[in-house]
C-alpha atoms as a PDB file:
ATOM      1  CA  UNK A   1      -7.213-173.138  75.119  1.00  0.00           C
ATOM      2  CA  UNK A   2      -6.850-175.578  77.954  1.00  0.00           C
ATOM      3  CA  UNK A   3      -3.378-175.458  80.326  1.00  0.00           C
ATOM      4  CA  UNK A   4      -2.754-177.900  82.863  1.00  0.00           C
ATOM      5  CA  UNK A   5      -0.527-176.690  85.290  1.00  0.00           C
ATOM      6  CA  UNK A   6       0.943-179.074  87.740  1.00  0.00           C
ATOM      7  CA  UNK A   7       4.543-180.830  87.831  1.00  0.00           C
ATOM      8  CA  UNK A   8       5.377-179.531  84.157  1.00  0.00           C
ATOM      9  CA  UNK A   9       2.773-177.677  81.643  1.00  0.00           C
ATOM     10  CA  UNK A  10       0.611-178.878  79.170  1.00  0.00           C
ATOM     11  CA  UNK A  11      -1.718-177.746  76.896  1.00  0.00           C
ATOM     12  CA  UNK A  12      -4.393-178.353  73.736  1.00  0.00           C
ATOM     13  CA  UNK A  13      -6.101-175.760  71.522  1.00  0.00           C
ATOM     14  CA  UNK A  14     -10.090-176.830  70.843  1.00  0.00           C
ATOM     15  CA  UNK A  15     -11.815-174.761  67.850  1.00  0.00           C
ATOM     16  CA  UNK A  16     -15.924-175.510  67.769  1.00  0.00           C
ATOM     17  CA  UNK A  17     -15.659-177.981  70.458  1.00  0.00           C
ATOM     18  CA  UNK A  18     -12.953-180.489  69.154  1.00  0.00           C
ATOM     19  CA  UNK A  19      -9.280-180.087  69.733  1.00  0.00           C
ATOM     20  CA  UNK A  20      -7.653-179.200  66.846  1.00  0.00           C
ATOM     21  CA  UNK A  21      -3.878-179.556  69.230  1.00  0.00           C
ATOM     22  CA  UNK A  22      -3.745-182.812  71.066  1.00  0.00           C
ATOM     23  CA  UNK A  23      -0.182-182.690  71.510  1.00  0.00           C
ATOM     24  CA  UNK A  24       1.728-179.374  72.518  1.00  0.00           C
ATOM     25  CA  UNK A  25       4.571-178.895  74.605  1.00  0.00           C
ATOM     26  CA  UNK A  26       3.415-175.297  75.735  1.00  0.00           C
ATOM     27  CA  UNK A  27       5.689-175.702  79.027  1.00  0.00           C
ATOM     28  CA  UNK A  28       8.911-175.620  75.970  1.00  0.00           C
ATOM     29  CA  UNK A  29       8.198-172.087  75.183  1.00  0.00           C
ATOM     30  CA  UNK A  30      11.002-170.037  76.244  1.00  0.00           C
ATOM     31  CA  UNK A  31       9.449-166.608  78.680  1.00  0.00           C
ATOM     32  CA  UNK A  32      12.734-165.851  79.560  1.00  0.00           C
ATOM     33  CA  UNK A  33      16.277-166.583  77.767  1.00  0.00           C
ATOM     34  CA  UNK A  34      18.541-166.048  81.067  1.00  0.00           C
ATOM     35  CA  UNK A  35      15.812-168.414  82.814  1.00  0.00           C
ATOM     36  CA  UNK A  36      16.465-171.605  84.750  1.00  0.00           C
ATOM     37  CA  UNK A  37      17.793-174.548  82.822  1.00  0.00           C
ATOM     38  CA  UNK A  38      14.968-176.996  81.615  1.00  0.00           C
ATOM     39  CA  UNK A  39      14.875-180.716  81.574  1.00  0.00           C
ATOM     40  CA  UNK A  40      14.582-180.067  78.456  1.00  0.00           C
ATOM     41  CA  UNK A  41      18.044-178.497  77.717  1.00  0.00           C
ATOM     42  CA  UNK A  42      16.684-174.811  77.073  1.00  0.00           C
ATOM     43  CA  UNK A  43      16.693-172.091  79.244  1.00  0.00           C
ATOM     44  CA  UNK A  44      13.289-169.928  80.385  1.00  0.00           C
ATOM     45  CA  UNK A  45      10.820-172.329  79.732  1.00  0.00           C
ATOM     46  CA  UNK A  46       7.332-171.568  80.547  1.00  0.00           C
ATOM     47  CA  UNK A  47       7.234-175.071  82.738  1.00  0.00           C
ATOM     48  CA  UNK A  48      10.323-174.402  84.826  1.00  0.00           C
ATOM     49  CA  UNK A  49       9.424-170.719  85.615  1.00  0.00           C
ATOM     50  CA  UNK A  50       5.708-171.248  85.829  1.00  0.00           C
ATOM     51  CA  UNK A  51       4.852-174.587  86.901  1.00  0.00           C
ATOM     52  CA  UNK A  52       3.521-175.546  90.080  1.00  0.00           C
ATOM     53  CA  UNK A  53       6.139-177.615  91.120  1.00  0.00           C
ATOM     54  CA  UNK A  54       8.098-174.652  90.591  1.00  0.00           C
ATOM     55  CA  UNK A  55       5.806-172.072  92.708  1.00  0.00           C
ATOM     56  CA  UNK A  56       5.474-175.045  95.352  1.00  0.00           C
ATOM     57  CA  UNK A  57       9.630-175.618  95.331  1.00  0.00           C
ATOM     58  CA  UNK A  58      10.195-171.818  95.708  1.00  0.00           C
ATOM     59  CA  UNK A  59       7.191-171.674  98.840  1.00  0.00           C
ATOM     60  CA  UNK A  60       9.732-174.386 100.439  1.00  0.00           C
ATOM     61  CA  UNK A  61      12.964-173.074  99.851  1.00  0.00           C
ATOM     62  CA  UNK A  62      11.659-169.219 101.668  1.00  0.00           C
ATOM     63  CA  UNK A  63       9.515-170.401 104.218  1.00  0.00           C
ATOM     64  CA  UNK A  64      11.966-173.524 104.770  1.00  0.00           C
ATOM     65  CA  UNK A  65       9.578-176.099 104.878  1.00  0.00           C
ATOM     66  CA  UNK A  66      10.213-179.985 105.064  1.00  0.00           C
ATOM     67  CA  UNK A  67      10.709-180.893 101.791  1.00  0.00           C
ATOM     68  CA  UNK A  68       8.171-183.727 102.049  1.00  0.00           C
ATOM     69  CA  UNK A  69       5.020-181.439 102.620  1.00  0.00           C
ATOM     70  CA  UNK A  70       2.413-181.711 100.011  1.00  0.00           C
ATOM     71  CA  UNK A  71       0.997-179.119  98.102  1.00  0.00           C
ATOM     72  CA  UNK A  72      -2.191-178.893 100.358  1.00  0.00           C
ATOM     73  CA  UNK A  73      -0.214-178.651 103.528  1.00  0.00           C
ATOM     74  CA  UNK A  74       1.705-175.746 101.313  1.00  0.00           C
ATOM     75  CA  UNK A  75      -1.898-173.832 100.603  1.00  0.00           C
ATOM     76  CA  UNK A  76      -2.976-174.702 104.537  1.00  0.00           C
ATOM     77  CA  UNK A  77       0.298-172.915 105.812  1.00  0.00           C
ATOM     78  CA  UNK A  78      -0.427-169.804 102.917  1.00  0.00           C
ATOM     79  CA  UNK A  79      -3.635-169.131 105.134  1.00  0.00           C
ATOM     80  CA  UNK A  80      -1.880-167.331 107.747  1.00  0.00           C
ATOM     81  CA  UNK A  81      -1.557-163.790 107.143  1.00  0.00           C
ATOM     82  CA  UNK A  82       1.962-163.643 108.404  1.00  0.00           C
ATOM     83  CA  UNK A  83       3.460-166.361 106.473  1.00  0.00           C
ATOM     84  CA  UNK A  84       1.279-165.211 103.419  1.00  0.00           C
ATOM     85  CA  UNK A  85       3.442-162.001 103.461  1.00  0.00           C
ATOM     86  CA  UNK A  86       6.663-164.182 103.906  1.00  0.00           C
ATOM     87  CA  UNK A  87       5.558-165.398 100.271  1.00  0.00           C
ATOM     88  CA  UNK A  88       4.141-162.356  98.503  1.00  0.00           C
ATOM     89  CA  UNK A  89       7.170-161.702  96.095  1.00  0.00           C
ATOM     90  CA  UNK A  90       7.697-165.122  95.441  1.00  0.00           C
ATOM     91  CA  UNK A  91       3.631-165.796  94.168  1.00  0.00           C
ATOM     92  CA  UNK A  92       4.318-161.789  92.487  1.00  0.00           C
ATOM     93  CA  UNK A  93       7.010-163.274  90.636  1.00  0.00           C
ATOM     94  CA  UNK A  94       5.177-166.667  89.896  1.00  0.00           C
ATOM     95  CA  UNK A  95       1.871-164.760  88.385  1.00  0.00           C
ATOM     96  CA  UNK A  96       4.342-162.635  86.246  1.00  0.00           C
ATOM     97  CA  UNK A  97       6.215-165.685  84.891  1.00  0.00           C
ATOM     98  CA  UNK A  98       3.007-167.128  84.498  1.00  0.00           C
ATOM     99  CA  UNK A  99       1.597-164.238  82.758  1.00  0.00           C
ATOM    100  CA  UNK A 100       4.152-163.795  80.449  1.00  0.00           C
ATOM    101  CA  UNK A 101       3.663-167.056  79.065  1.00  0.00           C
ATOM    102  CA  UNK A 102      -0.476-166.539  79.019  1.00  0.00           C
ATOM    103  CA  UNK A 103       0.449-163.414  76.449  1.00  0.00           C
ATOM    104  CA  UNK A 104       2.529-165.469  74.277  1.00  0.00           C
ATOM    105  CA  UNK A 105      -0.397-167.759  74.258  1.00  0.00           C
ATOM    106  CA  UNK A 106      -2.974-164.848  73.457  1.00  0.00           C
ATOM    107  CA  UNK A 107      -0.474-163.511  70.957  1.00  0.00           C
ATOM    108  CA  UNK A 108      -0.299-166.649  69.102  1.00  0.00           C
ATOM    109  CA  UNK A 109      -3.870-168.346  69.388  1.00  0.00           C
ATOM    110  CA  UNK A 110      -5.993-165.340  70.397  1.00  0.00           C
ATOM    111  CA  UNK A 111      -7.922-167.702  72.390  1.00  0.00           C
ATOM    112  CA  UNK A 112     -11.737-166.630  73.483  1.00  0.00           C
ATOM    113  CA  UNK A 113     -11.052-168.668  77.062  1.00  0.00           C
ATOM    114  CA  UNK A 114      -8.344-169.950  78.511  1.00  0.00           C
ATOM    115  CA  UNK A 115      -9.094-172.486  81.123  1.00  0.00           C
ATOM    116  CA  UNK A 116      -6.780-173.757  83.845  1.00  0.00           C
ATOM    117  CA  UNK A 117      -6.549-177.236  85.568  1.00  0.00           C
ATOM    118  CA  UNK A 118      -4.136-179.307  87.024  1.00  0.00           C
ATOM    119  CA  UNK A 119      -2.998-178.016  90.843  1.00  0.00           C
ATOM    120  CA  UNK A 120      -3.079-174.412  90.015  1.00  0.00           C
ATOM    121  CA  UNK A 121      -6.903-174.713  90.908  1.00  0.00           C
ATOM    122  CA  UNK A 122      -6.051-175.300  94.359  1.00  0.00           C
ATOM    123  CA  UNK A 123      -4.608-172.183  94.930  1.00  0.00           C
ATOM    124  CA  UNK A 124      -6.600-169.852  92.765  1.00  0.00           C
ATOM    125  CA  UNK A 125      -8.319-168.251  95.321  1.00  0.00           C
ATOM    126  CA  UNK A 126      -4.575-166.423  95.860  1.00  0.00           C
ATOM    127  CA  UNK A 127      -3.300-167.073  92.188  1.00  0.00           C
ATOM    128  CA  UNK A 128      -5.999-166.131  89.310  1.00  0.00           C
ATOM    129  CA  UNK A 129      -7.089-162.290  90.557  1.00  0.00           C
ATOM    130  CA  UNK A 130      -3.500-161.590  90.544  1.00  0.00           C
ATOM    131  CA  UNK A 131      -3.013-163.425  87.590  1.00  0.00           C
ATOM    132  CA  UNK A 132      -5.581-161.676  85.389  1.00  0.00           C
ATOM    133  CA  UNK A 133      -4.863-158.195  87.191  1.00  0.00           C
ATOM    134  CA  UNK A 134      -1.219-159.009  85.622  1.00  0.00           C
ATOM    135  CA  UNK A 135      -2.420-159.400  82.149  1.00  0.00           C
ATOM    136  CA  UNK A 136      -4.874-156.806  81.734  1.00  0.00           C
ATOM    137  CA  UNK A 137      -2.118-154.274  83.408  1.00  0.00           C
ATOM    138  CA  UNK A 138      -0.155-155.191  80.003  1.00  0.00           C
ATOM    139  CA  UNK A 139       0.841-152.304  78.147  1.00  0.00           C
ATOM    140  CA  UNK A 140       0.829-154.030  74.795  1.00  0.00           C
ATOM    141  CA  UNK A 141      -2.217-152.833  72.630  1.00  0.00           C
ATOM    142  CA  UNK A 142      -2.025-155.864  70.753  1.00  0.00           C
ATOM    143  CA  UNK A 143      -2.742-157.916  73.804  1.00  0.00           C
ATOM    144  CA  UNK A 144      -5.467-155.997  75.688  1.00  0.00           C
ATOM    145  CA  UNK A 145      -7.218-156.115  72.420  1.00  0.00           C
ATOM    146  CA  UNK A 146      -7.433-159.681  72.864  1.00  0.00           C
ATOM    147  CA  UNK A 147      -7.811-160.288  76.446  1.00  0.00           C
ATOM    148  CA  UNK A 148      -9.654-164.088  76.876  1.00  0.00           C
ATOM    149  CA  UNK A 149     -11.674-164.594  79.835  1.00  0.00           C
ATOM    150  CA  UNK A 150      -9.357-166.525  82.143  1.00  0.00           C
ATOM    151  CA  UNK A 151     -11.174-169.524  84.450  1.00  0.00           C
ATOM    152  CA  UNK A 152     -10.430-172.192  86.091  1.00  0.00           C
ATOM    153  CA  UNK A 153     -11.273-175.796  84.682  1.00  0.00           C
ATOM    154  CA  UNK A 154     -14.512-177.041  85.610  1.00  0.00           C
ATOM    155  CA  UNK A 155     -13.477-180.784  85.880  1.00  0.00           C
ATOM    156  CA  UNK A 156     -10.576-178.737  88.422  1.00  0.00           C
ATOM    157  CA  UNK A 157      -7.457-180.896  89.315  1.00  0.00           C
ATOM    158  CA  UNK A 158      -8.900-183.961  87.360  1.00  0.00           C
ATOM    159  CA  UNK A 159      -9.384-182.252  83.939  1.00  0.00           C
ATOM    160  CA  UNK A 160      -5.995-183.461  82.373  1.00  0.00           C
ATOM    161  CA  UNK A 161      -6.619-186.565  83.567  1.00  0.00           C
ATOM    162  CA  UNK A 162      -9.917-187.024  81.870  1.00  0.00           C
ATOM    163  CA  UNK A 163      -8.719-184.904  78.921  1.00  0.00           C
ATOM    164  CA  UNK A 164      -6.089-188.120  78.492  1.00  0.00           C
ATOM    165  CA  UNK A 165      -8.671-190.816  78.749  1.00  0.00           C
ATOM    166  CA  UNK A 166     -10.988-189.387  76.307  1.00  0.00           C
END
């Protein structure tokens, strides 16, 4: 399973190296019925609780920072200890959301790998320990029977981007 996670969420399924998916709307699947309103007209969806655009939005809002920075200004300022502890609950609550989506995906797909691109990879030095410490804390049986291994994309923030030219 391959996720892109940037301004929305994609995603494609590949079985023996060929995807079997190429069009999925992933980022539609509710996580959370009393959720945010999507563009989409739903409420909860996976992209408006879990994107990065959403993680990045919520970083601006509690540290009140110009709306105009970019995301890499937004992981430079997460370096400091101080303001890194400013934004614990809201990346706590971002790895859950995002989480809870990943075990709808296991549930469904029972992926071996799930691999991440898109601008998550620029912040998984803070986001992917605490994202598979999330899962495998998961009290389902079902799911920790079927735990993938969780990466990041190799081709990093330009693997959607290829995946669409190819």
């Amino acid at each position: 399973m391959f996720l892109t996670l940037g301004t929305g969420i994609g995603g494609a399924v590949y079985l023996n190296g060929k995807m079997v998916l190429p069009k999925m709307e992933i980022g539609h699947m509710t996580i959370n019925i009393n959720g945010e309103k999507c563009t989409c007209g739903r409420n909860g969806c996976f992209e408006t609780l879990a994107s990065m655009r959403k993680l990045k939005n919520d970083i601006k809002e509690k540290l009140k920072l110009d709306s105009e920075i970019t995301g890499k200004e937004i992981r430079e300022v997460l370096e400091d200890e101080n303001t890194y502890n400013k934004v614990e609950s809201v990346l706590d609550t971002y790895v859950r959301n995002l989480s809870e989506g990943l075990k709808n995906i296991i549930n469904i797909f029972h992926p071996e790998i799930i691999s991440i691109g898109g601008s998550f990879v620029h912040y998984k030095d803070i986001l992917l320990d605490k994202l598979i410490e999330e899962i495998n804390s998961e009290d389902s049986s079902f799911i920790k029977q079927n735990i993938p291994n969780i990466t990041v994309a190799t081709l990093k923030n330009e693997a959607g981007i290829i995946g669409a030219t190819i």
